[in-house]
N, C-alpha and C. Protein backbone atom coordinates (compact mmCIF):
# COMPACT_ATOMS: atom_id res chain seq x y z
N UNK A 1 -12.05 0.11 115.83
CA UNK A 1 -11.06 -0.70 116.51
C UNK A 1 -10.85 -2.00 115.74
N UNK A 2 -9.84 -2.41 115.31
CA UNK A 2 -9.40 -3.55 115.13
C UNK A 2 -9.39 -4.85 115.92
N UNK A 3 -9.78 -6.23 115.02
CA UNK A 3 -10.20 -7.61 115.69
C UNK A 3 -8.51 -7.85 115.31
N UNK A 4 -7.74 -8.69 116.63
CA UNK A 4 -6.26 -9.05 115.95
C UNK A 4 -6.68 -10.51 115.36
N UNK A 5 -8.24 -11.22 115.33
CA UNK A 5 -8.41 -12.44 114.59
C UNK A 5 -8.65 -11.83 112.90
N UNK A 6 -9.04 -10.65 113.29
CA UNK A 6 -9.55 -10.59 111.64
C UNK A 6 -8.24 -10.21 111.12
N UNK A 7 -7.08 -9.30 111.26
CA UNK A 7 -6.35 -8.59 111.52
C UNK A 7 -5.42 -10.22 110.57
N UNK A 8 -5.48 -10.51 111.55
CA UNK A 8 -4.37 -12.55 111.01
C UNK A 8 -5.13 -12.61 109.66
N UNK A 9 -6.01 -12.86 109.89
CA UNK A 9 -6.93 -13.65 108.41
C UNK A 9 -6.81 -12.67 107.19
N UNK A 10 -6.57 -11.36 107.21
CA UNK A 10 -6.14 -10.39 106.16
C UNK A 10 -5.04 -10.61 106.00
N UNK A 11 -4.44 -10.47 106.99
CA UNK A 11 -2.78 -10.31 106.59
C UNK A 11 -2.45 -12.11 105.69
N UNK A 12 -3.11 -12.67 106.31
CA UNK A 12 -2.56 -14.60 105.95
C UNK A 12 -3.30 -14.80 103.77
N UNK A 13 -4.26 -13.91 103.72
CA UNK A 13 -4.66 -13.70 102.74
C UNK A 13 -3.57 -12.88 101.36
N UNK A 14 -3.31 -11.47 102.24
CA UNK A 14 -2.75 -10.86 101.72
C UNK A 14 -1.36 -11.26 101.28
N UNK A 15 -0.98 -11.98 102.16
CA UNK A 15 0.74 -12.57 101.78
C UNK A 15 0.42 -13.49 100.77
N UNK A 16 -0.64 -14.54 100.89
CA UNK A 16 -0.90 -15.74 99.79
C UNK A 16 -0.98 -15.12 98.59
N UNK A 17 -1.68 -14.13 98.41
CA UNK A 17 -1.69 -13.12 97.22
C UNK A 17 -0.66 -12.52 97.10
N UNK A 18 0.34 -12.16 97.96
CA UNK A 18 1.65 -11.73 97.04
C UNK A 18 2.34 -12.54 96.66
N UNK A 19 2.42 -13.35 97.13
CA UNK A 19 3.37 -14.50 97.32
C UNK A 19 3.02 -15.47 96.38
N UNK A 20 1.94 -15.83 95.83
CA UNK A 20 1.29 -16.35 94.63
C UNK A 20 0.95 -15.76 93.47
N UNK A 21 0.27 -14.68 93.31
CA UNK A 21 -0.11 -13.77 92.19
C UNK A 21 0.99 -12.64 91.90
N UNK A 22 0.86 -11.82 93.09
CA UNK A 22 1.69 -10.43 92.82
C UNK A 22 3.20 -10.38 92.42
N UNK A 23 3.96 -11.13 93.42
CA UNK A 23 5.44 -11.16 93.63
C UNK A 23 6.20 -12.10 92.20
N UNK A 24 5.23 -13.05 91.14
CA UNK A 24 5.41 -13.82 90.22
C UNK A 24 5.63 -12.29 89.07
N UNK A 25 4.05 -11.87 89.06
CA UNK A 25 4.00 -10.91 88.09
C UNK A 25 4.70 -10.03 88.40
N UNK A 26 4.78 -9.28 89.27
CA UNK A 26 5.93 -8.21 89.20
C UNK A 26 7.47 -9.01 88.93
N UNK A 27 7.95 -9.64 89.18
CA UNK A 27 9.13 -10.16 88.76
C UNK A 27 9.37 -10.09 87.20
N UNK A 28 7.94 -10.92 86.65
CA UNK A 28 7.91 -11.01 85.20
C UNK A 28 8.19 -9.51 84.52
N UNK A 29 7.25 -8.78 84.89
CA UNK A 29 7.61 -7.80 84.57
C UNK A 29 8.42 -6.61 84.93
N UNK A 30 9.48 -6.92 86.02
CA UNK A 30 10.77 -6.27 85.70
C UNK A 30 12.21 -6.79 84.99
N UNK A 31 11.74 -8.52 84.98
CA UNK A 31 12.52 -8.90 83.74
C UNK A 31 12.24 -7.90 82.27
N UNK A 32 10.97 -8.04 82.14
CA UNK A 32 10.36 -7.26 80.64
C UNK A 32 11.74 -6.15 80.83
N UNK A 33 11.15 -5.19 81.68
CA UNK A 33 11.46 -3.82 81.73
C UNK A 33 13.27 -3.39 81.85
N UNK A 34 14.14 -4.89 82.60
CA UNK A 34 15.23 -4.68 82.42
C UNK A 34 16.17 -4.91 81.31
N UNK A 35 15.47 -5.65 80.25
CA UNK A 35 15.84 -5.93 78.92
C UNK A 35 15.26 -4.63 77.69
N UNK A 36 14.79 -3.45 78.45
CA UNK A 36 14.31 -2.51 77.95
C UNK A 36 13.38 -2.76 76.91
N UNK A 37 12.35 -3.40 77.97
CA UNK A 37 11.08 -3.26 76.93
C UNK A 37 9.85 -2.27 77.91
N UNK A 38 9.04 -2.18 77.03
CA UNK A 38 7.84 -0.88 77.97
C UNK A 38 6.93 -2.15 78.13
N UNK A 39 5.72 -1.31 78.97
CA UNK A 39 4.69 -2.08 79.75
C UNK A 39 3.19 -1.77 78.82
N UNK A 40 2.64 -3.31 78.29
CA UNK A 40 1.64 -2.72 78.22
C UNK A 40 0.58 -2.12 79.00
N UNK A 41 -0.28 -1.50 78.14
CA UNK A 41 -1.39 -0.56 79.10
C UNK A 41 -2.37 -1.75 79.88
N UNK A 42 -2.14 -2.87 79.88
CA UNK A 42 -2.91 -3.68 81.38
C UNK A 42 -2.03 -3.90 82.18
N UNK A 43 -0.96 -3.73 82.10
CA UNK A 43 0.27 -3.96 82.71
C UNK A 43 0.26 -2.36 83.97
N UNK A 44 0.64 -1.25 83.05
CA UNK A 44 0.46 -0.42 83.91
C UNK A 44 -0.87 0.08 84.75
N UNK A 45 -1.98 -0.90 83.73
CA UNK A 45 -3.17 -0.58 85.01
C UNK A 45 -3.29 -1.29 86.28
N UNK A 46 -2.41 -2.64 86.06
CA UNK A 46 -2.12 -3.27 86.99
C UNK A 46 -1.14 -2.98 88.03
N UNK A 47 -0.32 -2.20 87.78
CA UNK A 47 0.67 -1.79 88.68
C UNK A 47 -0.10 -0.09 89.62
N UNK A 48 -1.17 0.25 88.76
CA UNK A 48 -1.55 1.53 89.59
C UNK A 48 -3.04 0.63 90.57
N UNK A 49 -3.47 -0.40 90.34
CA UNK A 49 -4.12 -1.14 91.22
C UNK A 49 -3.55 -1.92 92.02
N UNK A 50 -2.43 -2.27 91.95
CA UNK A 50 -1.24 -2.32 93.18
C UNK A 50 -1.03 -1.18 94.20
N UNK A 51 -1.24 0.02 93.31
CA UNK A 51 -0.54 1.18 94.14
C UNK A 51 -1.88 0.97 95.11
N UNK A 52 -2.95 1.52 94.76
CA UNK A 52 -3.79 1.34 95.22
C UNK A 52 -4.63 0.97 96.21
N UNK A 53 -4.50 -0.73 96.00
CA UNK A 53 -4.33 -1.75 97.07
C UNK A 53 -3.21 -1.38 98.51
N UNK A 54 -2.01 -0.68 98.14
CA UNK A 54 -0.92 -0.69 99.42
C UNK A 54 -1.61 0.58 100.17
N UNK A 55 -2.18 1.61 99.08
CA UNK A 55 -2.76 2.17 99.97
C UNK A 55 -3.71 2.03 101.05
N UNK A 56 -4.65 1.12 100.22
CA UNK A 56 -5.33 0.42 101.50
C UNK A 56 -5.34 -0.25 102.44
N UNK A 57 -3.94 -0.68 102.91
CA UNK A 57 -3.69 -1.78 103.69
C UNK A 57 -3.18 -0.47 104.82
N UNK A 58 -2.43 0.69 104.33
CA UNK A 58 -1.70 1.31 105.27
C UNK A 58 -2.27 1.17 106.90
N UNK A 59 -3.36 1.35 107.31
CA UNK A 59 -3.90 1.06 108.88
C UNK A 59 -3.02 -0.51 108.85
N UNK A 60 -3.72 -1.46 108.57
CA UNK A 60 -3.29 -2.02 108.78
C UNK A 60 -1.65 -2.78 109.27
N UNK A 61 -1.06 -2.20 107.89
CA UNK A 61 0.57 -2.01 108.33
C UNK A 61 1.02 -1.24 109.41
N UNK A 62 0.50 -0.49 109.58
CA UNK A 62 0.74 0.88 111.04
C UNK A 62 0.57 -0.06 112.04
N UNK A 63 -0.53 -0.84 112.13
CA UNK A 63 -0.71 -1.75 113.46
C UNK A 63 -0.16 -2.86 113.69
N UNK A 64 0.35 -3.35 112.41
CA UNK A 64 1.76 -4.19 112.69
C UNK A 64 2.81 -3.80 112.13
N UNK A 65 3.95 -3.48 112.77
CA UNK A 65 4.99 -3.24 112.05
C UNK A 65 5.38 -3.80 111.98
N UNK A 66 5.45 -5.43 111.97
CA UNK A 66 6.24 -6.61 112.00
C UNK A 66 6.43 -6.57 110.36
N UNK A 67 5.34 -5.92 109.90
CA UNK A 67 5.30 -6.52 107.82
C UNK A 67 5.72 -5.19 106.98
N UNK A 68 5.83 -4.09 108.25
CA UNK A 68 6.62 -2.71 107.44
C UNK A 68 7.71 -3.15 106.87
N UNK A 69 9.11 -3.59 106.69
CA UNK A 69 10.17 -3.72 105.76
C UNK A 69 9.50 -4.84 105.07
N UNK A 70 8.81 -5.84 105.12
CA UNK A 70 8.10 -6.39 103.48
C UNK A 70 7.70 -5.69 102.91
N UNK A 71 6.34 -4.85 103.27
CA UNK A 71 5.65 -3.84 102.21
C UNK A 71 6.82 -2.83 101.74
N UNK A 72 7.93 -2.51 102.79
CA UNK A 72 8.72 -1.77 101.74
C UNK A 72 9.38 -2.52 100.64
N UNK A 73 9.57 -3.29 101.42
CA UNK A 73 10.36 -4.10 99.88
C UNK A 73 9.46 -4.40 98.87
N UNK A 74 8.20 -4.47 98.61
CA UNK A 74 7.00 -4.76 98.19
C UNK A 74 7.21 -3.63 96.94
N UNK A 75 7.33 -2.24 97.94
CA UNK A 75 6.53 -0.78 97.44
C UNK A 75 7.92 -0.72 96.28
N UNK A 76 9.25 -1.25 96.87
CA UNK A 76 10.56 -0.83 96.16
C UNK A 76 10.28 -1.34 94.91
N UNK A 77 10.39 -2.73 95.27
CA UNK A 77 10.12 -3.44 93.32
C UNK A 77 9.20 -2.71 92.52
N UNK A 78 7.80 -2.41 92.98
CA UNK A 78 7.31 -1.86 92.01
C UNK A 78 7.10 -0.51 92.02
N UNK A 79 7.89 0.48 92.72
CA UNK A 79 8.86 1.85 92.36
C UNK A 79 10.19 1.31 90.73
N UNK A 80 10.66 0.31 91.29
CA UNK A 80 11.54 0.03 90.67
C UNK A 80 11.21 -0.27 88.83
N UNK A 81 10.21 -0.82 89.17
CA UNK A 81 9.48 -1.46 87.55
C UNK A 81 8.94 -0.61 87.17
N UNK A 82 8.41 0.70 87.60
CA UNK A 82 7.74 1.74 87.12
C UNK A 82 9.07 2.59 86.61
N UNK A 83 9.94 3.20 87.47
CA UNK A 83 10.98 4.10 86.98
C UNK A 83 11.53 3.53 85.72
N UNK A 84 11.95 2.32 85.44
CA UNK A 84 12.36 1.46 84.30
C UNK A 84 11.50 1.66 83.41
N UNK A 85 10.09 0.97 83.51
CA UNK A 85 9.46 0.92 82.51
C UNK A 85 9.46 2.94 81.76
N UNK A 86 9.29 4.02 82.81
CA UNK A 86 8.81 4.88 82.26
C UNK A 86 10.28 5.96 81.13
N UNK A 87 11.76 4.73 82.29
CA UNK A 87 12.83 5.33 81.10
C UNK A 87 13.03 4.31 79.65
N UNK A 88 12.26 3.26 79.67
CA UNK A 88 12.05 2.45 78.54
C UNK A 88 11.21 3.59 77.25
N UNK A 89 10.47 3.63 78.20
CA UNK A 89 9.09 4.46 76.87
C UNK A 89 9.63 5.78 76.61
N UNK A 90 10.28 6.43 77.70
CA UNK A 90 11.06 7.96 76.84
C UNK A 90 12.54 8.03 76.30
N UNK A 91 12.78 6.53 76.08
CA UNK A 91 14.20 6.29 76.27
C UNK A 91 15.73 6.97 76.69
N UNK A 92 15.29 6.92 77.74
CA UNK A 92 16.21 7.37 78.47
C UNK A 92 17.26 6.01 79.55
């Protein structure tokens, strides 16, 4: 069962971290990727430890849906920087 105090204190964490770390770097790097450049390999290890991470939050998001259309918009950008980056590297 879920604490809705602990529940705040993740979520208030988790946004500071997108909103400070994540949402900077992914930007950066879909500038990269829309000027058709590829990702380096810490780059894409970083984006599959993103994936990662959203997976782990999913309970969480289920129990609030107040932050479901952020995390989608979240999940879109970096759908978005991946499809780019991966028609950069086969050039397509």
């Amino acid at each position: 069962m879920s604490n809705k105090a602990d529940d705040a204190g993740v979520i208030q964490v988790l946004l500071e971290r997108f909103n400070e770390q994540r949402l900077p770097r992914a930007l950066l790097m879909k500038e990269k990727v829309d000027r058709g450049e590829t990702l380096e390999t810490f780059e894409v290890d970083y984006l599959a430890e993103v994936l990662k991470d959203i997976q782990s939050i999913r309970g969480l998001v289920e129990r609030h849906p107040e932050y479901q259309e952020l995390v989608a918009k979240g999940i879109n950008l970096y759908k978005e920087i991946t499809e780019k980056a991966v028609a950069n590297e086969t050039g397509k």
